[in-house]
C-alpha atoms as a PDB file:
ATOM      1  CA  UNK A   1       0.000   0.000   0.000  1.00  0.00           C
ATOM      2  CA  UNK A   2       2.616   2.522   1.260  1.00  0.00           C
ATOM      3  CA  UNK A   3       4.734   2.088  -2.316  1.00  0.00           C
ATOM      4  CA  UNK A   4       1.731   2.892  -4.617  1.00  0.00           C
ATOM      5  CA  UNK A   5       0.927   5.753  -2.373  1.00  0.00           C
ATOM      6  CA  UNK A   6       4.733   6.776  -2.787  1.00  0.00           C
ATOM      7  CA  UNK A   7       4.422   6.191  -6.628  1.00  0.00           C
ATOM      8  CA  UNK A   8       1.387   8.443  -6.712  1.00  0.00           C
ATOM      9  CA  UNK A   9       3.297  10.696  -5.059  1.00  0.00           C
ATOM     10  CA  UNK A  10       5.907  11.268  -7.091  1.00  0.00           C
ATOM     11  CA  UNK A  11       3.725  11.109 -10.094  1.00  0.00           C
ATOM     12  CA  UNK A  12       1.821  14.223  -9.089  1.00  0.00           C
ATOM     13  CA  UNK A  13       5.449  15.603  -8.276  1.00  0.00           C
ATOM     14  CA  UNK A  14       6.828  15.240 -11.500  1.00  0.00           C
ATOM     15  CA  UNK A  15       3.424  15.423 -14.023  1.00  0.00           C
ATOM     16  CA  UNK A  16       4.641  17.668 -16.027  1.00  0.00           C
ATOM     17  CA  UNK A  17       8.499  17.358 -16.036  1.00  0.00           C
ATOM     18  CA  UNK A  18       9.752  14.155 -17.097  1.00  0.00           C
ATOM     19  CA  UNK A  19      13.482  15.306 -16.934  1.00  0.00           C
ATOM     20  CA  UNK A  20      13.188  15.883 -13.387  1.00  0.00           C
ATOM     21  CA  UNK A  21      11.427  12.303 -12.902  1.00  0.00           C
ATOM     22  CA  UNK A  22      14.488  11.071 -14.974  1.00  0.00           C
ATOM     23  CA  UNK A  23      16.861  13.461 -13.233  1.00  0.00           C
ATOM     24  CA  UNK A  24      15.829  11.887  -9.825  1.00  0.00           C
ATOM     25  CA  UNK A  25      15.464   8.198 -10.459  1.00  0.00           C
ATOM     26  CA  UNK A  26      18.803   8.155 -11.886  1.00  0.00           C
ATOM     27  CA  UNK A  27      19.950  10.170  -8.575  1.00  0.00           C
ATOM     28  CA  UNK A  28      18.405   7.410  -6.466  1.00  0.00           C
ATOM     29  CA  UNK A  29      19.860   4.563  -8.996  1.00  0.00           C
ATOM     30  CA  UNK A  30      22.912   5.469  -7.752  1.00  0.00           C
ATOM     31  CA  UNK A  31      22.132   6.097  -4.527  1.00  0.00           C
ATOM     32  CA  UNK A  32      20.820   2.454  -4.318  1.00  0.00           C
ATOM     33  CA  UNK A  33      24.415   1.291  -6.254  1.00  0.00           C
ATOM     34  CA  UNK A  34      26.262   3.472  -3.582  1.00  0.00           C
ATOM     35  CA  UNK A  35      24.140   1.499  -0.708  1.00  0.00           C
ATOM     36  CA  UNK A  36      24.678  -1.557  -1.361  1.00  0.00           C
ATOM     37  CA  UNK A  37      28.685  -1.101  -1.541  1.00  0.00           C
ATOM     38  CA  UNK A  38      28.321   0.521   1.718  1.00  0.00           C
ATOM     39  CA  UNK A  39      25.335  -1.820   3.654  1.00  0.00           C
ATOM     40  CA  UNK A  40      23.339   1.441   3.663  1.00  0.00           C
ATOM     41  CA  UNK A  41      19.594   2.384   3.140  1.00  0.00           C
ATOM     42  CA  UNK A  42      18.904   5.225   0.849  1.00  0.00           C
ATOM     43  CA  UNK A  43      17.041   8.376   2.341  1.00  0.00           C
ATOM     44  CA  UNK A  44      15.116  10.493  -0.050  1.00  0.00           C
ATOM     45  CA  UNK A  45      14.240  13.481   0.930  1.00  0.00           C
ATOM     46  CA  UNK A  46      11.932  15.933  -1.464  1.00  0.00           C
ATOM     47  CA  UNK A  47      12.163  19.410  -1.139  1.00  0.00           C
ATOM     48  CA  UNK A  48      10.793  22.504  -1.889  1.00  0.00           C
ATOM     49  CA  UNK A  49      13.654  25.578  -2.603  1.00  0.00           C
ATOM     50  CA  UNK A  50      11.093  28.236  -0.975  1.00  0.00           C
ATOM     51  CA  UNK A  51       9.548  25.894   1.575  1.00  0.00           C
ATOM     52  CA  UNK A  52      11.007  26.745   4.970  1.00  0.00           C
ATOM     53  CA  UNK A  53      10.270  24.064   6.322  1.00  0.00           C
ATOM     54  CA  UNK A  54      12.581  22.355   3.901  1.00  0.00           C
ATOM     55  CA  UNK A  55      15.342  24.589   4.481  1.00  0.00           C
ATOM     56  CA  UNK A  56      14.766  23.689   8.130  1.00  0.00           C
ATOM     57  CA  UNK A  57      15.236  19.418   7.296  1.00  0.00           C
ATOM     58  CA  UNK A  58      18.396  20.247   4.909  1.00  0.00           C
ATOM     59  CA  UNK A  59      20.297  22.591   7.045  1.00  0.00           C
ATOM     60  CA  UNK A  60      19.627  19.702  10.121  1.00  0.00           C
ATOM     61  CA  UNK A  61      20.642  16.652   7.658  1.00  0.00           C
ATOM     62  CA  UNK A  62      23.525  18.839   6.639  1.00  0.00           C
ATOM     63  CA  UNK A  63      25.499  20.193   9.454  1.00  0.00           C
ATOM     64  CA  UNK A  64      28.506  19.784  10.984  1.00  0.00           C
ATOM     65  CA  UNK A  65      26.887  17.669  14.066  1.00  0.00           C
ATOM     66  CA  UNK A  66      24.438  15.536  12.472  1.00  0.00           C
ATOM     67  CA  UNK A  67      25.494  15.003   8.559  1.00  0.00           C
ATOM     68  CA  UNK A  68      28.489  12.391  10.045  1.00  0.00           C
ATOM     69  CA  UNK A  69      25.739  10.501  11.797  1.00  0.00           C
ATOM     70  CA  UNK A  70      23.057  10.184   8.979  1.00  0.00           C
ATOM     71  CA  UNK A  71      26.249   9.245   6.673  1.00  0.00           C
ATOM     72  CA  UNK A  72      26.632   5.973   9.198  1.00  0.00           C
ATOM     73  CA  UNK A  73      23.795   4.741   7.913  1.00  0.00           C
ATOM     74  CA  UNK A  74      22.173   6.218   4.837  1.00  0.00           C
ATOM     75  CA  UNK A  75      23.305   7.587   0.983  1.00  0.00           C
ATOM     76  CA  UNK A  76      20.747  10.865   1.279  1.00  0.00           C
ATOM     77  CA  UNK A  77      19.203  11.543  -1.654  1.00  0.00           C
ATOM     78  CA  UNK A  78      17.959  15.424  -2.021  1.00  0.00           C
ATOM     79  CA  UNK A  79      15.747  16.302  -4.774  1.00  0.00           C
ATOM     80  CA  UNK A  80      14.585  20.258  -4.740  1.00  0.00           C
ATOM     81  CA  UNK A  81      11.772  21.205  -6.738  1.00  0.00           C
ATOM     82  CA  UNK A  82      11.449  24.549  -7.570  1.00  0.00           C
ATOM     83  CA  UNK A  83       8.863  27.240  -6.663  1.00  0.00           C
ATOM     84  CA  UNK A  84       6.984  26.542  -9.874  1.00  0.00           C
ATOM     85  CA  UNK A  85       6.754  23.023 -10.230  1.00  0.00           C
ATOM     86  CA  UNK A  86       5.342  23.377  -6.087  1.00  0.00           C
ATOM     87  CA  UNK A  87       3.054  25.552  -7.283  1.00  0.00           C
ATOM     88  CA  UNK A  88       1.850  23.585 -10.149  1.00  0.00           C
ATOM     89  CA  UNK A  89       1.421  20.481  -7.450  1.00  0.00           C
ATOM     90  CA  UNK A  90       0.203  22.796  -4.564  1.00  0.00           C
ATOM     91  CA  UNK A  91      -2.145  25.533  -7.196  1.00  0.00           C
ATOM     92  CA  UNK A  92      -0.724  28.362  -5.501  1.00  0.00           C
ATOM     93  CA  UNK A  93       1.588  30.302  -3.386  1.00  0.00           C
ATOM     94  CA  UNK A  94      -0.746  30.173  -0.636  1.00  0.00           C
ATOM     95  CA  UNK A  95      -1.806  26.685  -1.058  1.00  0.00           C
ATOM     96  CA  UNK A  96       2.387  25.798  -0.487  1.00  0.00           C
ATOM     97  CA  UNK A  97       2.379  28.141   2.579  1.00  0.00           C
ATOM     98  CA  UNK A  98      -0.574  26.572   3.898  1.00  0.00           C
ATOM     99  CA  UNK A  99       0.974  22.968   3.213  1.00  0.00           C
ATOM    100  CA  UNK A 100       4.052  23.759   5.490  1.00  0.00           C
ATOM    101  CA  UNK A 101       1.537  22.309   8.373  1.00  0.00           C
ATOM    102  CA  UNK A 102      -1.058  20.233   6.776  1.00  0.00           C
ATOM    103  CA  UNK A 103      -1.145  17.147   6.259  1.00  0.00           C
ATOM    104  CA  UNK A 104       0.564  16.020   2.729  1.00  0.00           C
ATOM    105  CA  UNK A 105       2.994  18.560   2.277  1.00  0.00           C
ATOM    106  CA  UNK A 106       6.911  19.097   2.225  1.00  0.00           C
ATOM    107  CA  UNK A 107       9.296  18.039   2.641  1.00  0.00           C
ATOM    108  CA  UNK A 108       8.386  14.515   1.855  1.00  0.00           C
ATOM    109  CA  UNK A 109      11.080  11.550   2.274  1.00  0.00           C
ATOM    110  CA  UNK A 110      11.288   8.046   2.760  1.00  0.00           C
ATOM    111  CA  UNK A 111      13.484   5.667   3.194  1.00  0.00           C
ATOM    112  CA  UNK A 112      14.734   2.487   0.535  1.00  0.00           C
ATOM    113  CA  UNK A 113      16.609  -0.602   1.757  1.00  0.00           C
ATOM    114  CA  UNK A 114      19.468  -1.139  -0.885  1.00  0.00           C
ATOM    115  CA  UNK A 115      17.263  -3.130  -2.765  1.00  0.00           C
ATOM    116  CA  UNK A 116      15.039  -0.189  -3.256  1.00  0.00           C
ATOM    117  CA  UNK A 117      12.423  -1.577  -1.081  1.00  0.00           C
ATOM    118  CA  UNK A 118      10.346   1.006   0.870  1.00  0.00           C
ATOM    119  CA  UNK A 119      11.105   0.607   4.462  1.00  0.00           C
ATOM    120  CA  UNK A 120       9.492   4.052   5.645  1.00  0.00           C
ATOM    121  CA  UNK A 121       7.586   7.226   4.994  1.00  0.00           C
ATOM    122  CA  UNK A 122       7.475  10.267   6.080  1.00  0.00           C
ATOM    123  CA  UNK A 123       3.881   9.532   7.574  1.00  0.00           C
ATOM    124  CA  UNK A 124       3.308   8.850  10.716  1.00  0.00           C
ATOM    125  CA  UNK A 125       0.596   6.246  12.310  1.00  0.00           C
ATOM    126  CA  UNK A 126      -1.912   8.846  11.691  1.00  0.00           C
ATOM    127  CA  UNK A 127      -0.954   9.079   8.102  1.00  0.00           C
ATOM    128  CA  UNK A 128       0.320  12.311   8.687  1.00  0.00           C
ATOM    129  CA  UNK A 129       3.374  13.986   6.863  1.00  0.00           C
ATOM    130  CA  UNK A 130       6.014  14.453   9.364  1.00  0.00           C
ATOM    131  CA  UNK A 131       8.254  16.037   7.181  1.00  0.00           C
ATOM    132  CA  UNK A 132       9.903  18.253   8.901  1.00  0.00           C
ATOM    133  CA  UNK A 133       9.178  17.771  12.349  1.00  0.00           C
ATOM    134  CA  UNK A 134       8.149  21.218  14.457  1.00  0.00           C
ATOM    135  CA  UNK A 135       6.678  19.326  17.579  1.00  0.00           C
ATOM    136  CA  UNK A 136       8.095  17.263  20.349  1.00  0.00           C
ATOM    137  CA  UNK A 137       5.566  14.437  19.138  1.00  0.00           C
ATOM    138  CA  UNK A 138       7.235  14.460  15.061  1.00  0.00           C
ATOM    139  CA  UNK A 139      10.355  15.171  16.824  1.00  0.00           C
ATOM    140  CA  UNK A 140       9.952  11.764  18.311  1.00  0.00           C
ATOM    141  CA  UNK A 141       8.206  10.089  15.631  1.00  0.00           C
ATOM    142  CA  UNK A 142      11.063  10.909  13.593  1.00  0.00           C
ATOM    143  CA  UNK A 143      13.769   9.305  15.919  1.00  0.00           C
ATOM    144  CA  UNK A 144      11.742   6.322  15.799  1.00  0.00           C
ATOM    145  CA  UNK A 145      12.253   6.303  12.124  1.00  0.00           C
ATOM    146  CA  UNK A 146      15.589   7.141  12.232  1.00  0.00           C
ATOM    147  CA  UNK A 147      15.820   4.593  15.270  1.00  0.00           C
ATOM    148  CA  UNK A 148      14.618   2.026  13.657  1.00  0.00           C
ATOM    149  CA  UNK A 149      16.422   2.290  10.259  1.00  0.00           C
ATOM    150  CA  UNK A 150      19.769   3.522  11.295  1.00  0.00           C
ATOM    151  CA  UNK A 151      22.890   1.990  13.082  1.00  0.00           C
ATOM    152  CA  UNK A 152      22.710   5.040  15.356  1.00  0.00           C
ATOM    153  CA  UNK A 153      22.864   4.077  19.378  1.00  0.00           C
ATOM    154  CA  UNK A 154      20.963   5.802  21.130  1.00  0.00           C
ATOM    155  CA  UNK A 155      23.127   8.705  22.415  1.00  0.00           C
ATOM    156  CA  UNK A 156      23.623   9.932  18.943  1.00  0.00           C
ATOM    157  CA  UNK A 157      19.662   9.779  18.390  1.00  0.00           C
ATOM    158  CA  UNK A 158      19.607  12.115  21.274  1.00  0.00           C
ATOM    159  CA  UNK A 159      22.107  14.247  19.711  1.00  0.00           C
ATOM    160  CA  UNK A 160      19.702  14.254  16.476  1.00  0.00           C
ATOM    161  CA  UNK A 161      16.605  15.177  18.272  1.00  0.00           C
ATOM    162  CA  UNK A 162      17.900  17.320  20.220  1.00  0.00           C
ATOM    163  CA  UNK A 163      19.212  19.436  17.097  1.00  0.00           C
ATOM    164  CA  UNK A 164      15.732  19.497  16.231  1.00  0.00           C
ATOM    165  CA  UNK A 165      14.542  21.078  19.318  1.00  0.00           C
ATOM    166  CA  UNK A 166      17.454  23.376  19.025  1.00  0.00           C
ATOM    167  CA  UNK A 167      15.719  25.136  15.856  1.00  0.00           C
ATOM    168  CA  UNK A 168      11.842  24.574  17.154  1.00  0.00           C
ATOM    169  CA  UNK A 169      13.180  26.500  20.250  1.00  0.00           C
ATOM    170  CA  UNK A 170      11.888  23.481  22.678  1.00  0.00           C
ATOM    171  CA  UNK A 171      13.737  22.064  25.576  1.00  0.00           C
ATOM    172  CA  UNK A 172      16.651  19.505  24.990  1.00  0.00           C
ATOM    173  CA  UNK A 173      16.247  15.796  25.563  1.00  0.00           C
ATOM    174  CA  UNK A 174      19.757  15.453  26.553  1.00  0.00           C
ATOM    175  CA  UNK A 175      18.486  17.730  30.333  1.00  0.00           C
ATOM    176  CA  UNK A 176      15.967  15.375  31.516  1.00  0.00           C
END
């Protein structure tokens, strides 16, 4: 169910652009190679250039604290869509702003074995997108992912979530 949902997905995503489908199953092709050297999944994370939310989930997967841990485990995959091809999935500029905390929106990831199996979504039990997570309860929800498909102990989890509390301006884990 969840990889036809995924394939719908990135259908509407890339309707009208089939460069950019191209473009980004060939950058998950060898993301998938590049996995299976290294016993790693493959996380896929779309992306929205104007979304802040997105900038939020790059600059966290990308920094000098927490990009060496999500290496340990994972090729990342980005794939940015621009402002236009959101709007032609989201309608409008306010449709995409609204998005940012509904819930289908972006960023959207998930995460491939080295098959290129789906092993998770950025959906929680609910069905709702985490994406980027802006409450304690995604926050966790996420580390469960992450958890569950990483080699990460669970100190360095900590580290992760609390980076993410860091920029929602909540309370560290790491204090309790």
């Amino acid at each position: 169910m969840r990889k036809y949902l995924l394939l719908l997905i990135t259908f509407f995503i890339f309707q009208f652009s089939s460069d950019a489908q191209l473009k980004a199953s060939k950058l998950i092709d060898n993301a998938l190679i590049k996995a299976k050297e290294e016993s790693k999944y493959v996380f896929v994370n779309y992306r929205v250039e104007s979304c802040e939310l997105s900038k939020k989930l790059e600059h966290q997967m990308t920094n000098e604290t927490c990009k060496p841990l999500y290496n340990t485990s994972y090729i990342v995959v980005d794939i940015v869509l621009t402002e236009e091809k959101a709007k032609t999935y989201f309608g409008s500029r306010n449709d995409m702003a609204e998005t940012n905390s509904k819930v289908k929106g972006f960023p959207f990831w998930y995460i491939l074995d080295n098959d290129g199996n789906f092993i998770e979504m950025s959906y929680d039990a609910n069905g709702n997108n985490i994406g980027y997570p802006t409450t304690k309860k995604k926050v966790d929800e996420f580390i469960k992912i992450v958890g569950k498909t990483s080699k990460l102990t669970k100190s360095k989890l900590n580290i992760l979530a609390n980076t993410l509390h860091e920029q929602n301006n909540e309370q560290l884990l790491s204090g309790k």
